[in-house]
N, C-alpha and C. Protein backbone atom coordinates (compact mmCIF):
# COMPACT_ATOMS: atom_id res chain seq x y z
N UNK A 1 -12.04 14.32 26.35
CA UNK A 1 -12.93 13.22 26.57
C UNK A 1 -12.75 12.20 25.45
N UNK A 2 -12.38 10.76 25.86
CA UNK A 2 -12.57 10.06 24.85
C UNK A 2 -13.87 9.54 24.63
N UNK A 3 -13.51 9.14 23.15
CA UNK A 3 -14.99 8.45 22.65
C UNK A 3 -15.56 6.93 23.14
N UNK A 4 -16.33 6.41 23.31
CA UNK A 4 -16.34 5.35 23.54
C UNK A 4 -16.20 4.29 23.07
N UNK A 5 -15.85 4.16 21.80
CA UNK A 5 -15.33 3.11 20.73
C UNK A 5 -13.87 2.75 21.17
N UNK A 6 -13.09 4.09 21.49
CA UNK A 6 -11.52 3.85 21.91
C UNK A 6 -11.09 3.03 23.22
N UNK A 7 -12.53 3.52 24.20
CA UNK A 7 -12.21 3.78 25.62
C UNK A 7 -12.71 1.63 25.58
N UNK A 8 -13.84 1.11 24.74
CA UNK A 8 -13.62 -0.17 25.07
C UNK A 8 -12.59 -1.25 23.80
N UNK A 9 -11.67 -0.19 23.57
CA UNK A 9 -10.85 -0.83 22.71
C UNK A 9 -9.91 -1.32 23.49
N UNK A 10 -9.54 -1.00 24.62
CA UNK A 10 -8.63 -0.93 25.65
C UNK A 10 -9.06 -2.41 26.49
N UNK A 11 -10.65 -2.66 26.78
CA UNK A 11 -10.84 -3.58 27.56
C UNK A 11 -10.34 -4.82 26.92
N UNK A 12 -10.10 -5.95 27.85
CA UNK A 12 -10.28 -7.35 27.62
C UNK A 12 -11.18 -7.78 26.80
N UNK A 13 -11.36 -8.83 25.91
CA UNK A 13 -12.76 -9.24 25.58
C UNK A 13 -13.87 -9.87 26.54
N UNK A 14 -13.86 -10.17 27.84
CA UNK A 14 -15.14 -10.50 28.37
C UNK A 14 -14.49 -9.93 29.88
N UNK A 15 -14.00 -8.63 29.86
CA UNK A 15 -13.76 -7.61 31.21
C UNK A 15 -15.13 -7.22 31.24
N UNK A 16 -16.14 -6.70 30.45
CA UNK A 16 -17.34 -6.07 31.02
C UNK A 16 -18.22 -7.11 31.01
N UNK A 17 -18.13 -8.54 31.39
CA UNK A 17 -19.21 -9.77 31.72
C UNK A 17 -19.15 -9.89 32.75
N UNK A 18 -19.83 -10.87 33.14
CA UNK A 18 -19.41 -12.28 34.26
C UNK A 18 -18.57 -13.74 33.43
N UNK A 19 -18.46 -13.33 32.62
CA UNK A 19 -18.35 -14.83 31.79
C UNK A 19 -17.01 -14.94 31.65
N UNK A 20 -16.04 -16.11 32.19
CA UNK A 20 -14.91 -16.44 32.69
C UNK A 20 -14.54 -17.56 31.32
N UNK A 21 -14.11 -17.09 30.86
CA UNK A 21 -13.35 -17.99 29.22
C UNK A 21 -12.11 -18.85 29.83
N UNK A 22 -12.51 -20.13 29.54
CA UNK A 22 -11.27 -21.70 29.30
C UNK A 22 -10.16 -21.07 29.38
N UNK A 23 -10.03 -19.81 28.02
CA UNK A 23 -9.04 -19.76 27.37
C UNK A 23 -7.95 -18.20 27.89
N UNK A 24 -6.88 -18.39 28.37
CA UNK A 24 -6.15 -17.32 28.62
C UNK A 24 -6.12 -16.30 27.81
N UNK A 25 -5.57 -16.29 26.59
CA UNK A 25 -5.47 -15.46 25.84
C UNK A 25 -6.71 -14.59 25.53
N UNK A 26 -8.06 -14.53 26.13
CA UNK A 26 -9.25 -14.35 26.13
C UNK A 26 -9.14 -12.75 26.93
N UNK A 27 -8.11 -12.99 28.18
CA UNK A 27 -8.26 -11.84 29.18
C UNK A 27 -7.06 -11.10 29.12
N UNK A 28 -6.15 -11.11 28.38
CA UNK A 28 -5.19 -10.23 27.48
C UNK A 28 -5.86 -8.59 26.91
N UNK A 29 -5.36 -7.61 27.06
CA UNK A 29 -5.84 -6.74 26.55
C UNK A 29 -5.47 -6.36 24.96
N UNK A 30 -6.50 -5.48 24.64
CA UNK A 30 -6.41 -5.33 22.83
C UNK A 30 -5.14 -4.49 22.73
N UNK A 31 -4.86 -4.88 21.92
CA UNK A 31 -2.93 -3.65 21.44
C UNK A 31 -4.35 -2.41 21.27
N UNK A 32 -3.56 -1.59 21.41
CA UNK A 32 -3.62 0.04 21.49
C UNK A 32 -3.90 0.50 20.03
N UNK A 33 -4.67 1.29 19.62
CA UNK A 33 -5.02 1.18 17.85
C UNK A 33 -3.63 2.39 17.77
N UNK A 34 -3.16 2.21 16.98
CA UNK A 34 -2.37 3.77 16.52
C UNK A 34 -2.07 3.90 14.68
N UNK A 35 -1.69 4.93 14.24
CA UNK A 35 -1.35 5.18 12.77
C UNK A 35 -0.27 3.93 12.43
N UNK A 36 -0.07 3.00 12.70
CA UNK A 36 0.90 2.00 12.32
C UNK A 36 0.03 0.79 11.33
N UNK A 37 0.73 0.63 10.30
CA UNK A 37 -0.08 -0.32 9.03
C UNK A 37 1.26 -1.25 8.77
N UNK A 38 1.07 -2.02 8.20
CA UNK A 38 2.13 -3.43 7.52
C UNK A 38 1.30 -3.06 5.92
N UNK A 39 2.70 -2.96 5.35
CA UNK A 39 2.67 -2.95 3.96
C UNK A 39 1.26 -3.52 2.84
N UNK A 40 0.76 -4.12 1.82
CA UNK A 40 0.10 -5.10 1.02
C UNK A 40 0.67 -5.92 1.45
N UNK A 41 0.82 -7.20 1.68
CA UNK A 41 1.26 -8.71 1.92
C UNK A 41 0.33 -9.64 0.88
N UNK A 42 1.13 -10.50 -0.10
CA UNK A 42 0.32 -11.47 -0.32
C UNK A 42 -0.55 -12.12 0.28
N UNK A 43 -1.73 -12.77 -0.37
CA UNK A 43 -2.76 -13.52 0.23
C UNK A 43 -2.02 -14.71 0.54
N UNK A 44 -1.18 -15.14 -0.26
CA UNK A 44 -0.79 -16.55 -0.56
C UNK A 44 0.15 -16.54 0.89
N UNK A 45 0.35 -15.74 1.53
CA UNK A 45 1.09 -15.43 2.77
C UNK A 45 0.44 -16.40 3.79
N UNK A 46 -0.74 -15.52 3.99
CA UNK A 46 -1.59 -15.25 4.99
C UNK A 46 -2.41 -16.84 4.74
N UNK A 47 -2.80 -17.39 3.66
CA UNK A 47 -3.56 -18.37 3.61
C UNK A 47 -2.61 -19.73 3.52
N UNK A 48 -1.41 -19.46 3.65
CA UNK A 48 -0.07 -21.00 3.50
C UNK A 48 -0.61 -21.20 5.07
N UNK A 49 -0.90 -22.50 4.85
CA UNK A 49 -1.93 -23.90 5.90
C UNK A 49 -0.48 -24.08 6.47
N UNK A 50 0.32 -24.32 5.37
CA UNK A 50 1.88 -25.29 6.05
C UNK A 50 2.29 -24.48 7.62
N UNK A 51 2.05 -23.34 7.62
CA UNK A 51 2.53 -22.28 8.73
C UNK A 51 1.72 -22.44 10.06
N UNK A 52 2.21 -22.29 10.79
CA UNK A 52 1.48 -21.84 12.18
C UNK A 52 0.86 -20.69 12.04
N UNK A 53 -0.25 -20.61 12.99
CA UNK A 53 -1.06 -18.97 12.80
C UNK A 53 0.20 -18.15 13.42
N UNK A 54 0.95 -18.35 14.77
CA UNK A 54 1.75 -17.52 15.14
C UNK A 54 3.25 -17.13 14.27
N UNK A 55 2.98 -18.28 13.32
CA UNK A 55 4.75 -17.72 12.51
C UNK A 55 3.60 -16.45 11.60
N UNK A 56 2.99 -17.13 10.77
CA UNK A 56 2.01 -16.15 10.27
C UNK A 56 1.89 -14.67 10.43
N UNK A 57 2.14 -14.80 11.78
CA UNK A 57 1.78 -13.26 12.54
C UNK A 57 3.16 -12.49 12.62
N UNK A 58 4.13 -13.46 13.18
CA UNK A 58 4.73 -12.89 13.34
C UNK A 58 5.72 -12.55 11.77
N UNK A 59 5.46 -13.41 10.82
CA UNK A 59 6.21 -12.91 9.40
C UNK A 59 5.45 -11.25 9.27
N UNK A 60 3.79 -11.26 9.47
CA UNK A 60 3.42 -9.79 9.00
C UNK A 60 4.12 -8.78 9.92
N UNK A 61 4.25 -9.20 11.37
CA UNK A 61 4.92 -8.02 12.06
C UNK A 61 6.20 -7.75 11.69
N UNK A 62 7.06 -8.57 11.14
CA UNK A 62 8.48 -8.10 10.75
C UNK A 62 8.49 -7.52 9.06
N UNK A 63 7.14 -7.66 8.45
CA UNK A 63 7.34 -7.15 7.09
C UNK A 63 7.00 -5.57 7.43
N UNK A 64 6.12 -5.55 8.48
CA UNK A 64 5.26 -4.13 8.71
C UNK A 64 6.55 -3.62 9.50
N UNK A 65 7.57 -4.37 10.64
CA UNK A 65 9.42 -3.62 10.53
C UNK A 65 9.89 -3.33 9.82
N UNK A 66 9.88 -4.00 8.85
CA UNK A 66 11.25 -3.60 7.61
C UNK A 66 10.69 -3.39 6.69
N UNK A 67 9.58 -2.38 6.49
CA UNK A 67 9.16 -1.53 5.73
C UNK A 67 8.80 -1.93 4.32
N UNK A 68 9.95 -1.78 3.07
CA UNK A 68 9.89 -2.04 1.90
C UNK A 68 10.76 -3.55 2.07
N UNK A 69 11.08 -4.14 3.30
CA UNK A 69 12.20 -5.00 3.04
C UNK A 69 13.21 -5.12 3.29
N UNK A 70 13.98 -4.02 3.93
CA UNK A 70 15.04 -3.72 4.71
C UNK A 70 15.36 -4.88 6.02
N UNK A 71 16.57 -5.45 6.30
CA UNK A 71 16.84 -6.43 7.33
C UNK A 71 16.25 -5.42 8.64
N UNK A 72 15.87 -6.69 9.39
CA UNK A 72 15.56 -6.22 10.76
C UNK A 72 16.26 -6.90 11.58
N UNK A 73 16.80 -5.66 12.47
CA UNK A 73 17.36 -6.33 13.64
C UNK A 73 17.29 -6.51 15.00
N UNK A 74 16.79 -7.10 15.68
CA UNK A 74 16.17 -7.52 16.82
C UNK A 74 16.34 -8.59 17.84
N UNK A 75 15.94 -8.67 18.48
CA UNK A 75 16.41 -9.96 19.51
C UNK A 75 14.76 -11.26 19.69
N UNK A 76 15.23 -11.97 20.04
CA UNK A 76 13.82 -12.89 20.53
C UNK A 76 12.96 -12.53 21.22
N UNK A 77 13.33 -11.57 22.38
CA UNK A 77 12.04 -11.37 23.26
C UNK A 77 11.46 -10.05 22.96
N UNK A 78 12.20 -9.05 21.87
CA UNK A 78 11.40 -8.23 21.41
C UNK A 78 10.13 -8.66 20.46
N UNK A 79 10.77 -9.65 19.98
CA UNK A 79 9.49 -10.07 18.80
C UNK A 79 8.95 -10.85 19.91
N UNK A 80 9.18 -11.96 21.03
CA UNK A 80 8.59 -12.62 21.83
C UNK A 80 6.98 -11.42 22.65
N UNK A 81 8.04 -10.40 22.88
CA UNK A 81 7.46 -9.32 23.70
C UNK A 81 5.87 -8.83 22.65
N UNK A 82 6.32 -8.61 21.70
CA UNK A 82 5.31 -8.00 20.94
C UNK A 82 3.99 -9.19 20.24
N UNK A 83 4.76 -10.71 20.16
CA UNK A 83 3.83 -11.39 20.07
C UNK A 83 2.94 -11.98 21.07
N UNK A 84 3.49 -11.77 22.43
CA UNK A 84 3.28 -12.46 23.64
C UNK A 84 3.45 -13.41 24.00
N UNK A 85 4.53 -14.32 23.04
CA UNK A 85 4.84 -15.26 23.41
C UNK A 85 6.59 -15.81 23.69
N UNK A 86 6.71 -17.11 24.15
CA UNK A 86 8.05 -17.18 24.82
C UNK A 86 9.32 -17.13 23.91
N UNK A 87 10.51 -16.87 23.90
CA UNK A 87 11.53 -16.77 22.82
C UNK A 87 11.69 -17.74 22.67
N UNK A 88 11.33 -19.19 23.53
CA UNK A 88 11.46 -20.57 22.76
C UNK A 88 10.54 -20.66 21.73
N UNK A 89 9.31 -20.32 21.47
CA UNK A 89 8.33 -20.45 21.01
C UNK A 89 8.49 -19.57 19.04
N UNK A 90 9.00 -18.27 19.75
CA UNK A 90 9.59 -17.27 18.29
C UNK A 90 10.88 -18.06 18.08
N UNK A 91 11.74 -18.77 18.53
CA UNK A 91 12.89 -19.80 17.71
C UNK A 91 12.14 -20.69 16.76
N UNK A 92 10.87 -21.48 17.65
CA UNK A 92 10.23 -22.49 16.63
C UNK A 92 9.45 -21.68 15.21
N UNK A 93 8.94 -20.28 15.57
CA UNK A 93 8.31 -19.67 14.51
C UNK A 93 9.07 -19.43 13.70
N UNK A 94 10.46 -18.74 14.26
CA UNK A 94 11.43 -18.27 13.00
C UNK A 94 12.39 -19.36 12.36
N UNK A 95 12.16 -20.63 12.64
CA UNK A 95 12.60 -21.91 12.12
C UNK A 95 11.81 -22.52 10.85
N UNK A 96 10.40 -22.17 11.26
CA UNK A 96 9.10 -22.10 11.08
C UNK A 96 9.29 -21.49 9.53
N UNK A 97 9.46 -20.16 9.42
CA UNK A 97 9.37 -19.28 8.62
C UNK A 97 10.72 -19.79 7.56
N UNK A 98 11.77 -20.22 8.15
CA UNK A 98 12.77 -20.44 7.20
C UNK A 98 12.83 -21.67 6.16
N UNK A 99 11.79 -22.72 7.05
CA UNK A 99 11.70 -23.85 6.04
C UNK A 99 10.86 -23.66 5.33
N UNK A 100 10.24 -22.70 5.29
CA UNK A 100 8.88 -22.25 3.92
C UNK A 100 9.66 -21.40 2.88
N UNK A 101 10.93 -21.12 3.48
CA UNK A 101 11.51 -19.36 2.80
C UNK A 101 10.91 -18.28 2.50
N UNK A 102 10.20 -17.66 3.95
CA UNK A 102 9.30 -16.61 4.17
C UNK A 102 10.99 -15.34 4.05
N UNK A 103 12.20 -16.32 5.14
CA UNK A 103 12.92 -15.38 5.45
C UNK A 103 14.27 -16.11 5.81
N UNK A 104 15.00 -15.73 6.22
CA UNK A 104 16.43 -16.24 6.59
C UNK A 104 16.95 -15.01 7.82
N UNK A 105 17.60 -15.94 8.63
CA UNK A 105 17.89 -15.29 9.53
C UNK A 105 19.42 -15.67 10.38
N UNK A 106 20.03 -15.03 10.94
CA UNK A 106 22.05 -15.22 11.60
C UNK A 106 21.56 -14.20 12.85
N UNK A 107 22.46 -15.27 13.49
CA UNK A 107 22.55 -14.57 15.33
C UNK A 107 23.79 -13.12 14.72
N UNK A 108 23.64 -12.37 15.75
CA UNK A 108 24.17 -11.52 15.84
C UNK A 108 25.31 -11.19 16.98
N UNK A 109 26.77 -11.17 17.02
CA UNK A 109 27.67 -11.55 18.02
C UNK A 109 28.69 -9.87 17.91
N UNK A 110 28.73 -10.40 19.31
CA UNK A 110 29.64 -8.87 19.59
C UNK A 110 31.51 -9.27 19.48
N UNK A 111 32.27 -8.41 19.78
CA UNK A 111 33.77 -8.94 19.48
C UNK A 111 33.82 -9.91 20.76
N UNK A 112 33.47 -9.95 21.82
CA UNK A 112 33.58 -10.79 22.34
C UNK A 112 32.88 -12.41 21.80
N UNK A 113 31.93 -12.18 20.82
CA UNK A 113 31.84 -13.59 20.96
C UNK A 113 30.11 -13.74 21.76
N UNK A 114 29.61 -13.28 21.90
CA UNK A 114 28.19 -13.45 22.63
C UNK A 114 27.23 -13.10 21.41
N UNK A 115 26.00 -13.84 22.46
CA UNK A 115 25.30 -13.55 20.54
C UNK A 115 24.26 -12.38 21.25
N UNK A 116 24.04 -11.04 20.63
CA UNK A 116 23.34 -10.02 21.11
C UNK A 116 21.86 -9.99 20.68
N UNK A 117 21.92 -10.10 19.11
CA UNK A 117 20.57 -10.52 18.59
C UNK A 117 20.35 -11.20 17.19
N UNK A 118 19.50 -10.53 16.53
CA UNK A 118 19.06 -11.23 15.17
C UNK A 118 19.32 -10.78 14.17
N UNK A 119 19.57 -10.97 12.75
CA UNK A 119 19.33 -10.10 11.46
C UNK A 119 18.47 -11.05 10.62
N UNK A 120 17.10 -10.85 10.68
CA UNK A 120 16.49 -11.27 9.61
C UNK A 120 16.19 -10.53 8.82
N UNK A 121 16.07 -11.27 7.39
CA UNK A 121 15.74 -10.57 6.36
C UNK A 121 15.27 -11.64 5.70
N UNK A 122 14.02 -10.54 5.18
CA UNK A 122 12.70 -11.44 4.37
C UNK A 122 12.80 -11.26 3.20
N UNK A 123 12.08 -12.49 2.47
CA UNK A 123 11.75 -12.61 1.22
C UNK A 123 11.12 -12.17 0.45
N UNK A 124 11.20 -10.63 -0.05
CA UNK A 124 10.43 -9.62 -0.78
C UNK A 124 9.64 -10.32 -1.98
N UNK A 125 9.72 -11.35 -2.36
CA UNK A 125 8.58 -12.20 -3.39
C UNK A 125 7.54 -12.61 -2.98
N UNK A 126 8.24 -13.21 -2.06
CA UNK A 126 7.17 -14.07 -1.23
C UNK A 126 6.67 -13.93 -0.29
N UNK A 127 6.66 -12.25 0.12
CA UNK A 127 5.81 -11.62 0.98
C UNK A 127 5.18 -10.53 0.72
N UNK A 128 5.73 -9.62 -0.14
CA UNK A 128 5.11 -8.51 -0.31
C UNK A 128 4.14 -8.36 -1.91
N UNK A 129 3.38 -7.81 -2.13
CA UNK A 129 2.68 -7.78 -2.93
C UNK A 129 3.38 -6.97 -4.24
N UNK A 130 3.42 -7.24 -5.63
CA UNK A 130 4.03 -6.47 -6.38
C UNK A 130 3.23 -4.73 -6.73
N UNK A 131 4.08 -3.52 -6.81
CA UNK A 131 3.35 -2.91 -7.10
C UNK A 131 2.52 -2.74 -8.35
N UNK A 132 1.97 -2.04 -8.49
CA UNK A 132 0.57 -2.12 -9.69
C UNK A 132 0.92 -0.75 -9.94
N UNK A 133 1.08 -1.22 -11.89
CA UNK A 133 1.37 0.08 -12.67
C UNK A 133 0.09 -0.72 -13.87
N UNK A 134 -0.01 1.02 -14.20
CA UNK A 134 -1.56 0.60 -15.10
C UNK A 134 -0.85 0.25 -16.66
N UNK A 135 -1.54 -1.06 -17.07
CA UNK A 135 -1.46 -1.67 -18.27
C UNK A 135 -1.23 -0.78 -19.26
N UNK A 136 -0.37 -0.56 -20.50
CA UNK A 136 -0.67 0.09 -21.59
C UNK A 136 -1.81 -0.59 -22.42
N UNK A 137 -2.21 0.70 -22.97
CA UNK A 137 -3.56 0.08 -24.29
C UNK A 137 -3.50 -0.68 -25.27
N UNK A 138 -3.96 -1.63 -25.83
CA UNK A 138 -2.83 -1.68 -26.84
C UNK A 138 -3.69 -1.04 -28.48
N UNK A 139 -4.63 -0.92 -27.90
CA UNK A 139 -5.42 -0.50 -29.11
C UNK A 139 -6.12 1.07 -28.86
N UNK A 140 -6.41 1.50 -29.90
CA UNK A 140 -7.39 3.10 -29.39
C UNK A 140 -8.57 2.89 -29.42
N UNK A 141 -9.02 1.96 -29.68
CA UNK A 141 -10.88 1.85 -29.27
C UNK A 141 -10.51 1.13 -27.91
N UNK A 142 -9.65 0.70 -27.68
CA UNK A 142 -10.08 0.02 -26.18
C UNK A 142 -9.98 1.71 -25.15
N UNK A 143 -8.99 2.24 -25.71
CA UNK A 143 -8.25 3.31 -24.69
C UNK A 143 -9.90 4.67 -24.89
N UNK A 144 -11.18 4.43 -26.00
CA UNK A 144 -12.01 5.22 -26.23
C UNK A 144 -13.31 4.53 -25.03
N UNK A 145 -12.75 3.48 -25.03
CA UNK A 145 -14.21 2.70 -24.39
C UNK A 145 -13.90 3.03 -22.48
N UNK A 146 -12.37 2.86 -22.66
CA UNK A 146 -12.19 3.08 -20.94
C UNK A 146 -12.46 4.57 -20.64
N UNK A 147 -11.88 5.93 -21.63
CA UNK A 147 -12.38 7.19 -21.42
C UNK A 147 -13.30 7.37 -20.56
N UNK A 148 -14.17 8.30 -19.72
CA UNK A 148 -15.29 8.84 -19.22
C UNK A 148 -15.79 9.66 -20.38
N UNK A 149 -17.24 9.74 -19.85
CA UNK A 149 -17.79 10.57 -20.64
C UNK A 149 -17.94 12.03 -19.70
N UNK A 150 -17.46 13.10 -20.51
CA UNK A 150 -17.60 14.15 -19.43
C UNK A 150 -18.93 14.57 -19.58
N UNK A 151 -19.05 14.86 -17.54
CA UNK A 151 -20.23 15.81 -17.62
C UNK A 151 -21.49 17.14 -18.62
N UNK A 152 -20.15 17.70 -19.06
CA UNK A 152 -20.48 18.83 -19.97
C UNK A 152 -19.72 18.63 -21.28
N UNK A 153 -20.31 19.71 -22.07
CA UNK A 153 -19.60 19.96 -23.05
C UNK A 153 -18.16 21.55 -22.99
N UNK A 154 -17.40 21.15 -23.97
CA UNK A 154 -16.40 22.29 -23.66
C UNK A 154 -17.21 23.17 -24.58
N UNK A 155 -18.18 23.15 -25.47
CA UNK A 155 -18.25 24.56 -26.59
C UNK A 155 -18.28 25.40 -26.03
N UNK A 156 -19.11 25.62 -24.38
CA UNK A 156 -19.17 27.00 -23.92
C UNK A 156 -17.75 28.06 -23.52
N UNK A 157 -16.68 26.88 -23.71
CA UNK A 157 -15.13 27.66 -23.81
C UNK A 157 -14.48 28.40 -25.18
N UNK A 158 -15.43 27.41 -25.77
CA UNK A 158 -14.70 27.64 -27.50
C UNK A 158 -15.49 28.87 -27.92
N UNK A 159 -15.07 30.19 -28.32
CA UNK A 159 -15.44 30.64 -29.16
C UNK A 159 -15.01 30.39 -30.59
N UNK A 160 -16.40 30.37 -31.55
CA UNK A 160 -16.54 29.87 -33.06
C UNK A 160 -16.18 30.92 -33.97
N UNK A 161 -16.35 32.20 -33.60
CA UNK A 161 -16.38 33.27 -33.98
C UNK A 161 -14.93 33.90 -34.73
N UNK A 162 -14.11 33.84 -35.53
CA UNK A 162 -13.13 34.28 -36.33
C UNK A 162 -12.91 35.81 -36.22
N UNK A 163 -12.40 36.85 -35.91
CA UNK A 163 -12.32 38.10 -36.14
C UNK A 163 -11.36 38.58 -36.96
N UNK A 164 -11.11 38.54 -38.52
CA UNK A 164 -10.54 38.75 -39.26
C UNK A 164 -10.94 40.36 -39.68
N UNK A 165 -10.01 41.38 -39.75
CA UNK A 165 -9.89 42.86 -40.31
C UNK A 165 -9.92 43.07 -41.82
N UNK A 166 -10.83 42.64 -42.25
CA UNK A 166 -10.82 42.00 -44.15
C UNK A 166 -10.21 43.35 -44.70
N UNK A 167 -10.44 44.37 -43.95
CA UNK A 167 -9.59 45.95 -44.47
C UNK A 167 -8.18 46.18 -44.27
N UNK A 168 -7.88 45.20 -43.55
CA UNK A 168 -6.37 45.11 -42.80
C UNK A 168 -5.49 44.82 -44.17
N UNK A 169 -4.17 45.74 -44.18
CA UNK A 169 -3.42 44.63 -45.49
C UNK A 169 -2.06 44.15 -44.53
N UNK A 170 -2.07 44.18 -43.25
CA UNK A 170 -0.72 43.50 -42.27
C UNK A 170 -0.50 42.34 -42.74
N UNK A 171 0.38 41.68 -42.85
CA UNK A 171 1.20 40.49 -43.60
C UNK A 171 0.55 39.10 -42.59
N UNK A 172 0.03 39.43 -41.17
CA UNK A 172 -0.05 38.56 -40.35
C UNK A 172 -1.69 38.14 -40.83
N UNK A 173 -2.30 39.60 -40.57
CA UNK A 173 -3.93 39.19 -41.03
C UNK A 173 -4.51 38.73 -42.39
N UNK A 174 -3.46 39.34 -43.61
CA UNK A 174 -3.20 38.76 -44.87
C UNK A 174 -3.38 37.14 -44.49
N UNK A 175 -2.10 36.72 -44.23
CA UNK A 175 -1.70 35.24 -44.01
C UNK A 175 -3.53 34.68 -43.43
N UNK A 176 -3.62 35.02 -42.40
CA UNK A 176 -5.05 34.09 -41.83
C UNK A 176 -6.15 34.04 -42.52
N UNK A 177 -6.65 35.67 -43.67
CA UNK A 177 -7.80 35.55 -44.46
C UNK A 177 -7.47 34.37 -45.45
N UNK A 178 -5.79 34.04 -45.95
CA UNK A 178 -5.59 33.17 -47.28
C UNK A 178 -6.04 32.24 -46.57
N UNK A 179 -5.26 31.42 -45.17
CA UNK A 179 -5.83 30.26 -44.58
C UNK A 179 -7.21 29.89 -45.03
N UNK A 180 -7.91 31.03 -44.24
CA UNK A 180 -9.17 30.87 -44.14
C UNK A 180 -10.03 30.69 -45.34
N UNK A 181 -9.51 31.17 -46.34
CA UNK A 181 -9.98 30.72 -47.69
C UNK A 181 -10.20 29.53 -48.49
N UNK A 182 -8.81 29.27 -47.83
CA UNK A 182 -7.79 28.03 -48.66
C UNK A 182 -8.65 26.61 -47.87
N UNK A 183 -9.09 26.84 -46.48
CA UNK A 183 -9.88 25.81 -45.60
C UNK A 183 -11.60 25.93 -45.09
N UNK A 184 -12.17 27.18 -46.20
CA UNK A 184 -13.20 27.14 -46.24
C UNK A 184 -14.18 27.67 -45.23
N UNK A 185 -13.09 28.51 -44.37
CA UNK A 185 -13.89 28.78 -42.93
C UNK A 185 -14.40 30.20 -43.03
N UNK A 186 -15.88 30.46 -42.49
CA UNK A 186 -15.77 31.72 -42.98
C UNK A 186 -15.54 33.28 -42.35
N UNK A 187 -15.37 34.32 -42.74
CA UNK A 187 -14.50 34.81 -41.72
C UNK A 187 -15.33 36.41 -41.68
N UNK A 188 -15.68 36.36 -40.32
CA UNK A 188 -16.68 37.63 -39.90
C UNK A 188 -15.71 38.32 -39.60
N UNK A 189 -17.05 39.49 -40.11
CA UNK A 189 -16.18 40.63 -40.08
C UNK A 189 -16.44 41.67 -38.39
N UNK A 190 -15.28 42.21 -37.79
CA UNK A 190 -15.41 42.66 -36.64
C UNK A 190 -15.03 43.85 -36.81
C-alpha cells in the first residue's frame, strides 16, 4: 500500500480540482521522486539573472550527469526529453550556457560523417561548489574555546592509587619508589 504523500506526488497540480489553468505546463505530471540528487552547485549558478530559468535547469541536470564533472554525452532530445522541451529550444539553452561559460560543448560524428550526439563538458568552477576542509587553528586558546565541554568527568577511570611493594628490592619496583620520591608522589603501600 502506498502512502498518500507518494500516491499525490504522481498527480498533476490541479488533476484533483475543477480549476482549468491558462497555463500548459500546469497539467504535466510531477517527475517521480527517486534516490537521485545533483551534486552542491553554486548559488551564484542558480541566481545568474543573465540565464534563462530553462538553461538554468538544464546546466543543474547535466552537473547532477556528470557527477564530479566528467563529460557527458548525449543527444538533444535526451536532454530535450528530460526537460520537456523541443531540441530547438535545448540548442538555444546550450548556446545559452556557453556564452556565460557554464560549459562548452562539440557535435559528435560517426566515420561516416553524421553527427550522432553531444560531448559537453562543464565548468567545474563555475558550477560546482568547492569542497570544505576544516580551517587549521592558528592559535591554542582559539582551538580551547572551540573544544566541548564534556559531559562527565574521566576521574572515575583514573585510579589515584600507586601500588608500590616498598619490601620489594626488584630493579623495576626499585626504579618507580626512586621516581616516586624524586616527584613527590606518595606511594601506598599494598
Amino acid at each position: 500500500m502506498r502512502h498518500l504523500s507518494t500516491a499525490l506526488a504522481t498527480l498533476p497540480y490541479y488533476a484533483h480540482t475543477d480549476v482549468v489553468s491558462p497555463l500548459k505546463r500546469k497539467t504535466n505530471f510531477r517527475p517521480p521522486t527517486s534516490g537521485k540528487f545533483v551534486l552542491p552547485i553554486r548559488q551564484s549558478l542558480v541566481m545568474d539573472a543573465r540565464m534563462s530559468p530553462g538553461t538554468t535547469r538544464m546546466i543543474v541536470l547535466l552537473a547532477g550527469w556528470s557527477g564530479g564533472g566528467r563529460p557527458v554525452e548525449t543527444t538533444l532530445g535526451i536532454i530535450g526529453k528530460h526537460l520537456g522541451r523541443s531540441s530547438r529550444q535545448v540548442q538555444r539553452y546550450l548556446r545559452d550556457a556557453a556564452e556565460e561559460g557554464y560549459l562548452y560543448f562539440r557535435k559528435v560524428v560517426n566515420r561516416l560523417g553524421y553527427v550522432v550526439g553531444l560531448r559537453i563538458v562543464l565548468c567545474k568552477a563555475a558550477i560546482f561548489a568547492p569542497k570544505r576542509t576544516k580551517a587549521p587553528s592558528q592559535t591554542s586558546s582559539n582551538l580551547a574555546e572551540r573544544r566541548r565541554i564534556p559531559a562527565t568527568t574521566d576521574t572515575s577511570d583514573t585510579n589515584k592509587n600507586i601500588f608500590i611493594n616498598r619490601a620489594s628490592e626488584e630493579p623495576f619496583d626499585r626504579k618507580l619508589r626512586e621516581i616516586c620520591e624524586r616527584n613527590g608522589i606518595p606511594i601506598s603501600s599494598g
